[in-house]
N, C-alpha and C. Protein backbone atom coordinates (compact mmCIF):
# COMPACT_ATOMS: atom_id res chain seq x y z
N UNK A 1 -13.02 -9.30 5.14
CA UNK A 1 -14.05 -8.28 5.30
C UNK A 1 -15.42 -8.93 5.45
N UNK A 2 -15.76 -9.92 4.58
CA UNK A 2 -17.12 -10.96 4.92
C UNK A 2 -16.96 -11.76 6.27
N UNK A 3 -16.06 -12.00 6.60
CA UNK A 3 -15.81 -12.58 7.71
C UNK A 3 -16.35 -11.85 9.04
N UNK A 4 -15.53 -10.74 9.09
CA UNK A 4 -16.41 -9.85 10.50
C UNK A 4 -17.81 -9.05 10.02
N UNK A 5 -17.95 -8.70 9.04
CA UNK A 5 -19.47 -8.08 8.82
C UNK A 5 -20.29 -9.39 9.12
N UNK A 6 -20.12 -10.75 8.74
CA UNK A 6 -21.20 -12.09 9.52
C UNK A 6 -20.87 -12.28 11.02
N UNK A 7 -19.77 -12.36 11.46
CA UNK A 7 -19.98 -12.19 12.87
C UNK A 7 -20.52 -10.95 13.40
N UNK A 8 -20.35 -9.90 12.99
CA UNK A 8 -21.12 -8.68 13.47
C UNK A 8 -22.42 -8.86 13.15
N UNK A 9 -23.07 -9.53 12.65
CA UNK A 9 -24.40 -9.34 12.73
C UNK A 9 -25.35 -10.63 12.89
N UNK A 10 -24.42 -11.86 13.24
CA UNK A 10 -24.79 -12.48 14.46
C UNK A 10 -25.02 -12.21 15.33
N UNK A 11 -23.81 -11.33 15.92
CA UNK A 11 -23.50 -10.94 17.51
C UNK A 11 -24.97 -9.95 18.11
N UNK A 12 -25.14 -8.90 16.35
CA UNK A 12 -26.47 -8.29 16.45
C UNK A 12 -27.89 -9.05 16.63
N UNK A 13 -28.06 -10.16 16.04
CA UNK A 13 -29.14 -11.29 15.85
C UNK A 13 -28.76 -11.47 17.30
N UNK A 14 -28.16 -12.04 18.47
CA UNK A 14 -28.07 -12.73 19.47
C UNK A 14 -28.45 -11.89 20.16
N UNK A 15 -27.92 -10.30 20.11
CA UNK A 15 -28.40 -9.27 21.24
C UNK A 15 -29.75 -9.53 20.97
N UNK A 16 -30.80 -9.22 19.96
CA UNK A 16 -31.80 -8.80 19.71
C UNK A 16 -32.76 -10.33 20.45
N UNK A 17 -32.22 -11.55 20.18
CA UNK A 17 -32.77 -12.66 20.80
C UNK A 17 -33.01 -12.52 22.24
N UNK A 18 -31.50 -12.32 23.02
CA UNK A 18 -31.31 -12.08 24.08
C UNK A 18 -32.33 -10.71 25.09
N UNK A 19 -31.80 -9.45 24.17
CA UNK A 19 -32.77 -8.61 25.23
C UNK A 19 -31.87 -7.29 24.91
N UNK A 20 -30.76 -7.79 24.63
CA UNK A 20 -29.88 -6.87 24.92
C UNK A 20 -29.81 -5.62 23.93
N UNK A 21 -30.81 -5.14 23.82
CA UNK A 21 -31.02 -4.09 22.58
C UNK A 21 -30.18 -2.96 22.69
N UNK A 22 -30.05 -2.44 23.63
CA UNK A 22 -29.03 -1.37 23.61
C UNK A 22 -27.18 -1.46 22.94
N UNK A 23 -26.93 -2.55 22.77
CA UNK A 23 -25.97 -2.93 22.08
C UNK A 23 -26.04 -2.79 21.46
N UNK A 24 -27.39 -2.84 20.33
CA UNK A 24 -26.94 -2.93 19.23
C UNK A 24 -25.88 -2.10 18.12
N UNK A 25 -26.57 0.01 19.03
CA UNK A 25 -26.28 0.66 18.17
C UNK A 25 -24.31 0.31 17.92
N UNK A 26 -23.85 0.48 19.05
CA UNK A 26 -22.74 -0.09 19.10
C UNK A 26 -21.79 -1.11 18.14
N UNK A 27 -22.89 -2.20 18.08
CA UNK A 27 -22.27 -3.25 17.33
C UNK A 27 -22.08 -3.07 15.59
N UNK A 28 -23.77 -1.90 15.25
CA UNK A 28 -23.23 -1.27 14.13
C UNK A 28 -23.07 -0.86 14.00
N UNK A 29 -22.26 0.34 15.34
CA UNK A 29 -20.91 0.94 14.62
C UNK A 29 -19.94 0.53 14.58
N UNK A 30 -19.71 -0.75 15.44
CA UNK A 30 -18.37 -1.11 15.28
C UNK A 30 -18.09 -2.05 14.03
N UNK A 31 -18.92 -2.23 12.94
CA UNK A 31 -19.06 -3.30 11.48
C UNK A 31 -18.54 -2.07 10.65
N UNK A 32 -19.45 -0.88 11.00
CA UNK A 32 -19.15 0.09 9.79
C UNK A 32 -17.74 0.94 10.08
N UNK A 33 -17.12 0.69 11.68
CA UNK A 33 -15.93 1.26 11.26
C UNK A 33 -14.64 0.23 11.23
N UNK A 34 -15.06 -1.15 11.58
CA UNK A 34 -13.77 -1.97 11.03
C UNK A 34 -14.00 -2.12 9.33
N UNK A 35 -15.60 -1.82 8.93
CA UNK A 35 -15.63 -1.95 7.48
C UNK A 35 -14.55 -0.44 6.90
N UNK A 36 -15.04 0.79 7.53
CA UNK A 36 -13.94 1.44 7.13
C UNK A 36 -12.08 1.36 7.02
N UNK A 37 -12.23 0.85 8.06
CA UNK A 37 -10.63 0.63 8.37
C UNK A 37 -10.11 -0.06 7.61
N UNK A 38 -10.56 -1.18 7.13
CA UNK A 38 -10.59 -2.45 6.19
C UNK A 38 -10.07 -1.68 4.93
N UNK A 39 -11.33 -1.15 4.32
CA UNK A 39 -11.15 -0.09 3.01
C UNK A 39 -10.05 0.93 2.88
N UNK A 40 -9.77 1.60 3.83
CA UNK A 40 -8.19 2.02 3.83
C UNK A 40 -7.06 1.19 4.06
N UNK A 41 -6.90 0.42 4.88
CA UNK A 41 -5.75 -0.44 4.76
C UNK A 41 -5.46 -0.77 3.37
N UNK A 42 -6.65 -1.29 3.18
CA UNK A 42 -6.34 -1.86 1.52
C UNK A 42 -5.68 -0.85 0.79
N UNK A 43 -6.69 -0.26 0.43
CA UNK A 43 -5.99 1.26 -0.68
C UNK A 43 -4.52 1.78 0.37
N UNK A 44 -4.18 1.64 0.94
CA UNK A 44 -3.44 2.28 1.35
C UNK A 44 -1.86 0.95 1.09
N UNK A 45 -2.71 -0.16 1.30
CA UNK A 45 -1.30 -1.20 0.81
C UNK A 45 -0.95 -0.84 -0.47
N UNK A 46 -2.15 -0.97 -1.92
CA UNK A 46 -1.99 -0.58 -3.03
C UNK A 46 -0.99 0.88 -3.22
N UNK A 47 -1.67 1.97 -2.59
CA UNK A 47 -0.64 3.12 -2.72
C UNK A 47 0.88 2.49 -2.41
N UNK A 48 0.77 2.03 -1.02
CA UNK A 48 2.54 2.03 -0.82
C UNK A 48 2.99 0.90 -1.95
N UNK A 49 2.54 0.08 -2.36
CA UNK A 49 3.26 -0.74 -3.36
C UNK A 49 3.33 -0.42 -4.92
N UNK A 50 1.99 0.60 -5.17
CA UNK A 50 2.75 1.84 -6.07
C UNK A 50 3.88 2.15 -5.89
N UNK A 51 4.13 3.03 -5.10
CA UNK A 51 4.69 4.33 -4.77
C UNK A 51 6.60 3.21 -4.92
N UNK A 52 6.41 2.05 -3.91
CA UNK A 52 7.53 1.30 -4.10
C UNK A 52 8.10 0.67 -5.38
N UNK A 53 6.89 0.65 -6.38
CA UNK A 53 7.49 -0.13 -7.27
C UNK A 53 7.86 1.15 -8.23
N UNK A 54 7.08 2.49 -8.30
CA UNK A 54 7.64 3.50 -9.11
C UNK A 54 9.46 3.71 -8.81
N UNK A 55 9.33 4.03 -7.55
CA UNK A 55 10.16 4.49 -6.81
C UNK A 55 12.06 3.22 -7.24
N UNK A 56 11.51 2.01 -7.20
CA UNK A 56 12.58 0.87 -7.50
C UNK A 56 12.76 1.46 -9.26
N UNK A 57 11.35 1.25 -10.28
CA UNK A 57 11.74 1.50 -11.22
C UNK A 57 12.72 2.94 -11.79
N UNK A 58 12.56 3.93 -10.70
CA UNK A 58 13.03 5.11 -11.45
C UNK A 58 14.96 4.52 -10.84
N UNK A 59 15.03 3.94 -9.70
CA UNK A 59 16.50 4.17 -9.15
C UNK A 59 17.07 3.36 -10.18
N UNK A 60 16.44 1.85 -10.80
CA UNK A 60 17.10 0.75 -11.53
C UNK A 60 16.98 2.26 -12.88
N UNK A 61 16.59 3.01 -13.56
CA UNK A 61 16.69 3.74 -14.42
C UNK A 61 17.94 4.94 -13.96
N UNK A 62 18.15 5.25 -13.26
CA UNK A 62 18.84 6.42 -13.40
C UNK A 62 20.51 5.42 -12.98
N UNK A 63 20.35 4.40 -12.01
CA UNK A 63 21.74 3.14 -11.94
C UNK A 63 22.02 3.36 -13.61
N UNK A 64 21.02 3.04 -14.19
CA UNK A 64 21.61 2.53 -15.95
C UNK A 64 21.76 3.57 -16.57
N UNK A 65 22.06 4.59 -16.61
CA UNK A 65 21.68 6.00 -16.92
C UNK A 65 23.14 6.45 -16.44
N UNK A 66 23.26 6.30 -15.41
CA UNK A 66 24.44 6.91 -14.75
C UNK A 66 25.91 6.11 -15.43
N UNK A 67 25.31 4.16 -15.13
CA UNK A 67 26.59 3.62 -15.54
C UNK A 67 26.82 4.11 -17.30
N UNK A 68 26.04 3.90 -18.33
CA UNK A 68 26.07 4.49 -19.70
C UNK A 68 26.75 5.22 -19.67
N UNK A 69 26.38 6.69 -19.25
CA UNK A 69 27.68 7.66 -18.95
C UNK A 69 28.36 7.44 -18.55
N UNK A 70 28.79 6.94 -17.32
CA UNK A 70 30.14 6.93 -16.81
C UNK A 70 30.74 5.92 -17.75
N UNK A 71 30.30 5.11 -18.09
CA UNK A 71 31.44 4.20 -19.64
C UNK A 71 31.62 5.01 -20.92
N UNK A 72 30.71 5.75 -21.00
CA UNK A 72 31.01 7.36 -22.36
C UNK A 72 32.64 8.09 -22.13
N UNK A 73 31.81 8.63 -20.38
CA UNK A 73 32.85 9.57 -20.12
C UNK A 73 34.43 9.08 -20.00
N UNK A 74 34.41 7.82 -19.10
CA UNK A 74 36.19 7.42 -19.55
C UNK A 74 36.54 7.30 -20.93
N UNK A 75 36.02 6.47 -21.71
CA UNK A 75 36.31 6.21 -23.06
C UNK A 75 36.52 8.05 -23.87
N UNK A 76 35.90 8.87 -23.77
CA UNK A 76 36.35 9.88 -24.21
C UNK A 76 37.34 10.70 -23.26
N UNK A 77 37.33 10.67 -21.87
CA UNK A 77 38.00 11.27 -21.32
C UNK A 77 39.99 10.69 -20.98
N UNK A 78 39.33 9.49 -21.48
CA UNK A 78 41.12 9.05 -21.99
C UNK A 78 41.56 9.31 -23.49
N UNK A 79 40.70 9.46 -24.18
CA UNK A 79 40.78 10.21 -25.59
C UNK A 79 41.37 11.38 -25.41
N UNK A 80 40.89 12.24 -24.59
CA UNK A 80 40.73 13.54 -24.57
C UNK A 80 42.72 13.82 -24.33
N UNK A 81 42.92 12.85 -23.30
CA UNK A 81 43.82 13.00 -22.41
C UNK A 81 44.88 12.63 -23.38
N UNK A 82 44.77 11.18 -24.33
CA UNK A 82 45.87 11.13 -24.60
C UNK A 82 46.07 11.95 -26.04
N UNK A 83 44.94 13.26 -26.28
CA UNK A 83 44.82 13.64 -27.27
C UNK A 83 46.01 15.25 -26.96
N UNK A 84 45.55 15.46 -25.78
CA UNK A 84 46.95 16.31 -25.05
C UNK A 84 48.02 16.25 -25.10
């Protein structure tokens, strides 16, 4: 993100040397919307690697959840059976 906001405002310093003033408005918009874009990507990596690591923790929880029971349920359900 420091990286293109200093070339962007070189590129601005060089127009302004040069002549080329009408660029400029341009050039700062184009700082303030790769600066935007920047700022969502980010938050938006953070969300998905939330969302992934909730998402892993609940399946590894309900895997262990499920196997528990299912080792309950035979152990009583051969009880049950040979209680018939």
């Amino acid at each position: 993100m420091f990286i293109p906001a200093i070339i962007g405002f070189v590129a601005i310093f060089w127009c302004v040397l040069t002549g080329l003033v009408r660029l400029i408005p341009w050039l700062i918009l184009a700082v303030i919307v790769i600066s935007i874009v920047d700022l969502f990507f980010n938050h938006f990596m953070w969300v998905v690697t939330g969302i992934l690591a909730i998402s892993i923790a609940y399946n590894v929880y309900t895997e262990s959840k499920k196997r528990k029971n299912k080792s309950s349920d035979i152990i009583d359900g051969d009880y049950e059976e040979i209680k018939k």
